[in-house]
C-alpha atoms as a PDB file:
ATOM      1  CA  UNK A   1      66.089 170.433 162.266  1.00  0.00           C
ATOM      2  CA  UNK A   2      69.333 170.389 164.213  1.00  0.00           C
ATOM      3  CA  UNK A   3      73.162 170.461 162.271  1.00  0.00           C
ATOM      4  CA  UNK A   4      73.742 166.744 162.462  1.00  0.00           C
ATOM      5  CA  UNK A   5      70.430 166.346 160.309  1.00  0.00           C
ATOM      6  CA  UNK A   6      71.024 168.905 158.036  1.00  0.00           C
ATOM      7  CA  UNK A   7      74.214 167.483 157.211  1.00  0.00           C
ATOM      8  CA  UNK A   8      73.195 163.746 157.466  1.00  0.00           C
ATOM      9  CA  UNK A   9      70.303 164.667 155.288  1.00  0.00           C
ATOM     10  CA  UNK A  10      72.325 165.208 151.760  1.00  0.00           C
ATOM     11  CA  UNK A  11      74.616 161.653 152.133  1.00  0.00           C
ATOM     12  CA  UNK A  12      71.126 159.468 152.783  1.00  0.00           C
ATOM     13  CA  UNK A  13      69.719 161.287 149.756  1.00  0.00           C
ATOM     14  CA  UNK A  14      72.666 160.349 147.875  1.00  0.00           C
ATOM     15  CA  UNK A  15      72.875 156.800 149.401  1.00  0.00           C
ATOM     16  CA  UNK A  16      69.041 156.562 148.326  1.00  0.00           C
ATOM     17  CA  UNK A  17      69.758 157.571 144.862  1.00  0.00           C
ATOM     18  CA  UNK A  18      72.012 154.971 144.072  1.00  0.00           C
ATOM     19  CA  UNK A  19      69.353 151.970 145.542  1.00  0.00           C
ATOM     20  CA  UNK A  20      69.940 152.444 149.158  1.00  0.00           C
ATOM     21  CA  UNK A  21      67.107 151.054 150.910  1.00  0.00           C
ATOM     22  CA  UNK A  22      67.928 151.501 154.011  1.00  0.00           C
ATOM     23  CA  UNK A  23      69.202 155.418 153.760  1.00  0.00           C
ATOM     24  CA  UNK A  24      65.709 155.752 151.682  1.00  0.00           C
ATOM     25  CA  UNK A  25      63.582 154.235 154.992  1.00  0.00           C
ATOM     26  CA  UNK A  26      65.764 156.630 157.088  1.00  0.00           C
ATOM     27  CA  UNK A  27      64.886 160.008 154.971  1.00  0.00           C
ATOM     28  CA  UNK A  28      61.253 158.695 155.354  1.00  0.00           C
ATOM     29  CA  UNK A  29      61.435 158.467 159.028  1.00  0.00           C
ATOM     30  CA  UNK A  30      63.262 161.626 159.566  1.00  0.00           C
ATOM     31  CA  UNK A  31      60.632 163.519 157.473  1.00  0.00           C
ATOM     32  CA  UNK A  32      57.116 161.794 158.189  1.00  0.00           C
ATOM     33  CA  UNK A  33      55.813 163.261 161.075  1.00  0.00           C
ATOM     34  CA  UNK A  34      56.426 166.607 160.060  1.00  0.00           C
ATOM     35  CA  UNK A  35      55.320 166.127 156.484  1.00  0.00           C
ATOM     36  CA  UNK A  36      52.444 164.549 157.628  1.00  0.00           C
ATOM     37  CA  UNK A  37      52.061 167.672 159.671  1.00  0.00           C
ATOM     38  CA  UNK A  38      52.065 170.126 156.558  1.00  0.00           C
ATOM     39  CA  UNK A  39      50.149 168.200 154.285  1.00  0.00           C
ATOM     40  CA  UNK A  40      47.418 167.984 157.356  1.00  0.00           C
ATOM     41  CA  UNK A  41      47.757 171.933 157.200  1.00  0.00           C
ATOM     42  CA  UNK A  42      47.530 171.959 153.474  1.00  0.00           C
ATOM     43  CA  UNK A  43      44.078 169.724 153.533  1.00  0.00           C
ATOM     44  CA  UNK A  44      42.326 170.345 156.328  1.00  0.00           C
ATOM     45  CA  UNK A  45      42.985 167.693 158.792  1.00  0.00           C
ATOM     46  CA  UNK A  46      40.878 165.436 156.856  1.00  0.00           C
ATOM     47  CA  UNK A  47      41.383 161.499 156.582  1.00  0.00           C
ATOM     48  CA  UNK A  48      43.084 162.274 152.806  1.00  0.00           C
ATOM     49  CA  UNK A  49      46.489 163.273 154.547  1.00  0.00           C
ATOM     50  CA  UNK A  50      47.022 159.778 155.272  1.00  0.00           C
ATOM     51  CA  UNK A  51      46.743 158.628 151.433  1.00  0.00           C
ATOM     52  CA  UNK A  52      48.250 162.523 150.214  1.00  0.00           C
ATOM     53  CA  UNK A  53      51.344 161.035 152.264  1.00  0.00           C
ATOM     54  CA  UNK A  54      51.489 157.738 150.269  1.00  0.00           C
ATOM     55  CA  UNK A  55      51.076 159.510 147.009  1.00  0.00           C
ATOM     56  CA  UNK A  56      54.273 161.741 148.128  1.00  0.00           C
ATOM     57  CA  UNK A  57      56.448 159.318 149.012  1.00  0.00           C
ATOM     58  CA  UNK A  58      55.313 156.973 146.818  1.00  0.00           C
ATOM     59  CA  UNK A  59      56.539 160.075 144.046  1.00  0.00           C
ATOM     60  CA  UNK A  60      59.657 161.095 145.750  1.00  0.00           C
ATOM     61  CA  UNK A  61      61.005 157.365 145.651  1.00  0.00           C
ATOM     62  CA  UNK A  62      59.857 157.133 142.256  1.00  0.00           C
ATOM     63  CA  UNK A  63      61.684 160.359 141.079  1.00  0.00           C
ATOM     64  CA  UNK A  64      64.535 160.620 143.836  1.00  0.00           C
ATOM     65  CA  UNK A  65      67.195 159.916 140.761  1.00  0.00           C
ATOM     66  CA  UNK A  66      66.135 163.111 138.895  1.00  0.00           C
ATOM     67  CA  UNK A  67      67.170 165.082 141.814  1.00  0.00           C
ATOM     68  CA  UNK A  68      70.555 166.971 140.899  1.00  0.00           C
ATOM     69  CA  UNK A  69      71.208 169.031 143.886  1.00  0.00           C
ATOM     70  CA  UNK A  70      70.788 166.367 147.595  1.00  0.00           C
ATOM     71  CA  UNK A  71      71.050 169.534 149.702  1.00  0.00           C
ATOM     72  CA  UNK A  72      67.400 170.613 148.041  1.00  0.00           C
ATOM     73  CA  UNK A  73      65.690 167.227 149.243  1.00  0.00           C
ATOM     74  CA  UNK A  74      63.750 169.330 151.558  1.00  0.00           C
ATOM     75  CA  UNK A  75      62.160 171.750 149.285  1.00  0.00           C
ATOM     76  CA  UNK A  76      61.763 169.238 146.445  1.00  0.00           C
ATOM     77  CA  UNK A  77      59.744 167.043 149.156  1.00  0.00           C
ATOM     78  CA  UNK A  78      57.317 169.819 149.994  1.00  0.00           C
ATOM     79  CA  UNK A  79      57.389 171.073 146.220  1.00  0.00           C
ATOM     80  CA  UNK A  80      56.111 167.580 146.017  1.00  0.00           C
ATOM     81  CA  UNK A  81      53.779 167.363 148.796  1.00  0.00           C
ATOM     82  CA  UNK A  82      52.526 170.637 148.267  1.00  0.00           C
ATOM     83  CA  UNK A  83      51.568 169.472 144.574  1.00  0.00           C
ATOM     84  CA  UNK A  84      50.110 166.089 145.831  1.00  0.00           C
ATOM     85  CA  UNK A  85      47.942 168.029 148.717  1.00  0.00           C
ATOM     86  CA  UNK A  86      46.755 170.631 146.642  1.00  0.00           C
ATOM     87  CA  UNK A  87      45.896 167.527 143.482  1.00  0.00           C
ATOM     88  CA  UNK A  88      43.518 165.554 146.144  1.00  0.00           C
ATOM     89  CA  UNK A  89      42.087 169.485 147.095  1.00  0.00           C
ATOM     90  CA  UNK A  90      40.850 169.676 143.665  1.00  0.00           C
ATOM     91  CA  UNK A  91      39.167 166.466 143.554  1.00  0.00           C
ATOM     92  CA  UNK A  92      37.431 167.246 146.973  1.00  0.00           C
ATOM     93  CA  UNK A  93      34.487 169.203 146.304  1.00  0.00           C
ATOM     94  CA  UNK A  94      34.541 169.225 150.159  1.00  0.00           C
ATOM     95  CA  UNK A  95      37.742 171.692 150.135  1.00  0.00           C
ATOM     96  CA  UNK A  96      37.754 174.351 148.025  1.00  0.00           C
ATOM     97  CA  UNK A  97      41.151 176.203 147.209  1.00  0.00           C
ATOM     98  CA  UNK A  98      39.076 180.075 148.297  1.00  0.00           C
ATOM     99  CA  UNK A  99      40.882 182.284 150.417  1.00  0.00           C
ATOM    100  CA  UNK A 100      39.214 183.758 153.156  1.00  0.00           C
ATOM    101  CA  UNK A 101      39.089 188.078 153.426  1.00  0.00           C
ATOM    102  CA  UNK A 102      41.381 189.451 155.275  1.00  0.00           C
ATOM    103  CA  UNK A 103      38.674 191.227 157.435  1.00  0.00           C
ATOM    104  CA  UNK A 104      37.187 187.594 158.642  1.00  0.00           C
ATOM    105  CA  UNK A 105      40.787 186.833 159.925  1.00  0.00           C
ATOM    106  CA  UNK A 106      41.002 190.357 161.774  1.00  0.00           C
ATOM    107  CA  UNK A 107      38.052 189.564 164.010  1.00  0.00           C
ATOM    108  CA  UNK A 108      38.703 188.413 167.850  1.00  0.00           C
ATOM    109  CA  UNK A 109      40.998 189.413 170.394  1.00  0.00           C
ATOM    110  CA  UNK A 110      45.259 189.195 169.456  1.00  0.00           C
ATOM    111  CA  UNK A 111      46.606 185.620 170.551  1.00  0.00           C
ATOM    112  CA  UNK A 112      49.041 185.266 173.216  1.00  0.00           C
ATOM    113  CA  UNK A 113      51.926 183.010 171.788  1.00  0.00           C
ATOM    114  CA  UNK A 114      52.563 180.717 174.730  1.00  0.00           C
ATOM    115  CA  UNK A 115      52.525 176.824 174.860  1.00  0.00           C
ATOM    116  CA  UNK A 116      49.280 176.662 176.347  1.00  0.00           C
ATOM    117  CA  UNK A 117      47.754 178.724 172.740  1.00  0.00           C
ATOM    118  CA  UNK A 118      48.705 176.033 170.659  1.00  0.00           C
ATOM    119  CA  UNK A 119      45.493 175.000 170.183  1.00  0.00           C
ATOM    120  CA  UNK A 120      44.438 178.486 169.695  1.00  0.00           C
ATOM    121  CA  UNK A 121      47.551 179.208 166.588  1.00  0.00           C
ATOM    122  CA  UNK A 122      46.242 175.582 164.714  1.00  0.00           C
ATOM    123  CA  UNK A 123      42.759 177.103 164.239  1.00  0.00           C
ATOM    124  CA  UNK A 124      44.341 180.272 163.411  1.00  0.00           C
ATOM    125  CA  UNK A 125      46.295 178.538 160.981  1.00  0.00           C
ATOM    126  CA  UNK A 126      43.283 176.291 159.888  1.00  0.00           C
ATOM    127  CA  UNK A 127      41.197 179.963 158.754  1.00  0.00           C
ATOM    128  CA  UNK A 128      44.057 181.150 156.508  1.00  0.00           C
ATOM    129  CA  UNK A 129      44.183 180.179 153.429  1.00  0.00           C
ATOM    130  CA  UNK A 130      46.334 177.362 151.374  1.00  0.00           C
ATOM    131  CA  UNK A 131      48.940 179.629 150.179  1.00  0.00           C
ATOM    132  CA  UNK A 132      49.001 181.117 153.332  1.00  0.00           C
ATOM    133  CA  UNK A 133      49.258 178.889 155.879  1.00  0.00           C
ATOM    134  CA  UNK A 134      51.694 176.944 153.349  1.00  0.00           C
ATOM    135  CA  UNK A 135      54.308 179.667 153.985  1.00  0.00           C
ATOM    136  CA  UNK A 136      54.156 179.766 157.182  1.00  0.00           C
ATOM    137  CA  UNK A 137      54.053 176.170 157.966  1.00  0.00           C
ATOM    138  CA  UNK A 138      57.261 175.875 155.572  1.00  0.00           C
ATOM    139  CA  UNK A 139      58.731 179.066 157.202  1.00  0.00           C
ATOM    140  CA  UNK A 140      58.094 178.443 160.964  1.00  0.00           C
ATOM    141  CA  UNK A 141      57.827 175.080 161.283  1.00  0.00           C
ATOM    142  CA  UNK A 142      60.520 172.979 158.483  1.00  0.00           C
ATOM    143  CA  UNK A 143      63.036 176.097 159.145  1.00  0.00           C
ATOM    144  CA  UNK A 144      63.119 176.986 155.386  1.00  0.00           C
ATOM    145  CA  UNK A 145      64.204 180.508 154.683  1.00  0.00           C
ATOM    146  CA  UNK A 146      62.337 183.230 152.487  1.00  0.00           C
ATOM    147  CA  UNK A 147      64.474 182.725 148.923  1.00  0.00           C
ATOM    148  CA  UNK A 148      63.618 178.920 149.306  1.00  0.00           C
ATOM    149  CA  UNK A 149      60.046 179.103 149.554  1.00  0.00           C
ATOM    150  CA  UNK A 150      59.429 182.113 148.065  1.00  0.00           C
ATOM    151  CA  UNK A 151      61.329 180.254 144.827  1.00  0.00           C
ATOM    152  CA  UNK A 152      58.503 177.200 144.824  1.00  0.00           C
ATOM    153  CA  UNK A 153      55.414 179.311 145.399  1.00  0.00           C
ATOM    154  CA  UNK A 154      53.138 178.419 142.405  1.00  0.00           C
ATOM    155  CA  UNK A 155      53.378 181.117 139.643  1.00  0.00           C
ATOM    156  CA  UNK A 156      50.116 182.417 140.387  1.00  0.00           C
ATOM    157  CA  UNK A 157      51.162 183.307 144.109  1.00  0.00           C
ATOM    158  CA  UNK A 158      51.368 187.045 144.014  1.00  0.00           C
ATOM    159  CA  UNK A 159      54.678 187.160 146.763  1.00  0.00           C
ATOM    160  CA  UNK A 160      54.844 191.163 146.811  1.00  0.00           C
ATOM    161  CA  UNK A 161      53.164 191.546 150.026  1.00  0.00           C
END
């Protein structure tokens, strides 16, 4: 996310807060197609991301109010997400919330990080488990640093590693 957005981000939260519909349909814009992203991450690519998405923004807008702090929108949208994806996991029995060994990851040649593997790093992504690929999504993809994910891990998330 560039500087403009960063600080453009915090004022449309505000603007939302107060019954701004228009700032609202501009933070949902801004954020959908990588939230949509993550929560695709989260699930599995299934068809649920689609109504996961709904369910989050359908929560942020009703609890947008109760945010004190606009410059935490973004981690209080994946806290949210996160939650929503992981609530439609549990009533899946088609996606279990397992984490693979780490020796079933280790197998097959190192990846060459190039444009042309991006195929190759989603599948990657895809074997790793929730927590897992969660962090990283969060970490390489939304631009969030360590301290802010690392503060809205679940509590069972063991973050010592």
């Amino acid at each position: 996310m560039d500087v403009a957005t960063r600080l453009l981000e915090p004022i449309l939260v505000m603007q939302a807060q107060l019954g701004n519909t228009a700032a609202f349909s501009q933070l949902v814009s801004g954020r959908h197609a990588s939230l949509r992203y993550y929560v695709r991450r989260i699930v599995g690519g299934s068809n649920e991301t689609e109504d996961v998405l709904q369910e989050v923004w359908l929560a942020v807008h009703r609890q947008l109010r109760r945010l004190d702090d606009p410059t935490r929108f973004s981690v209080w949208l994946y806290r949210i997400a996160r939650n929503q994806a992981y609530l439609a996991l549990r009533k899946s029995p088609r996606y279990p919330l397992e984490e693979p060994g780490w020796e079933e990851l280790a197998t097959g040649p190192e990846p060459e990080f190039g444009p042309e593997d991006a195929a190759h790093i989603h599948t990657c992504l895809d074997r790793l488990g929730t927590v897992h690929r969660e962090v990283l999504v969060l970490r390489f993809l939304e631009d969030l640093d360590y301290e802010q994910i690392a503060a809205d891990l679940p509590p069972q998330c063991d973050t010592s590693f």
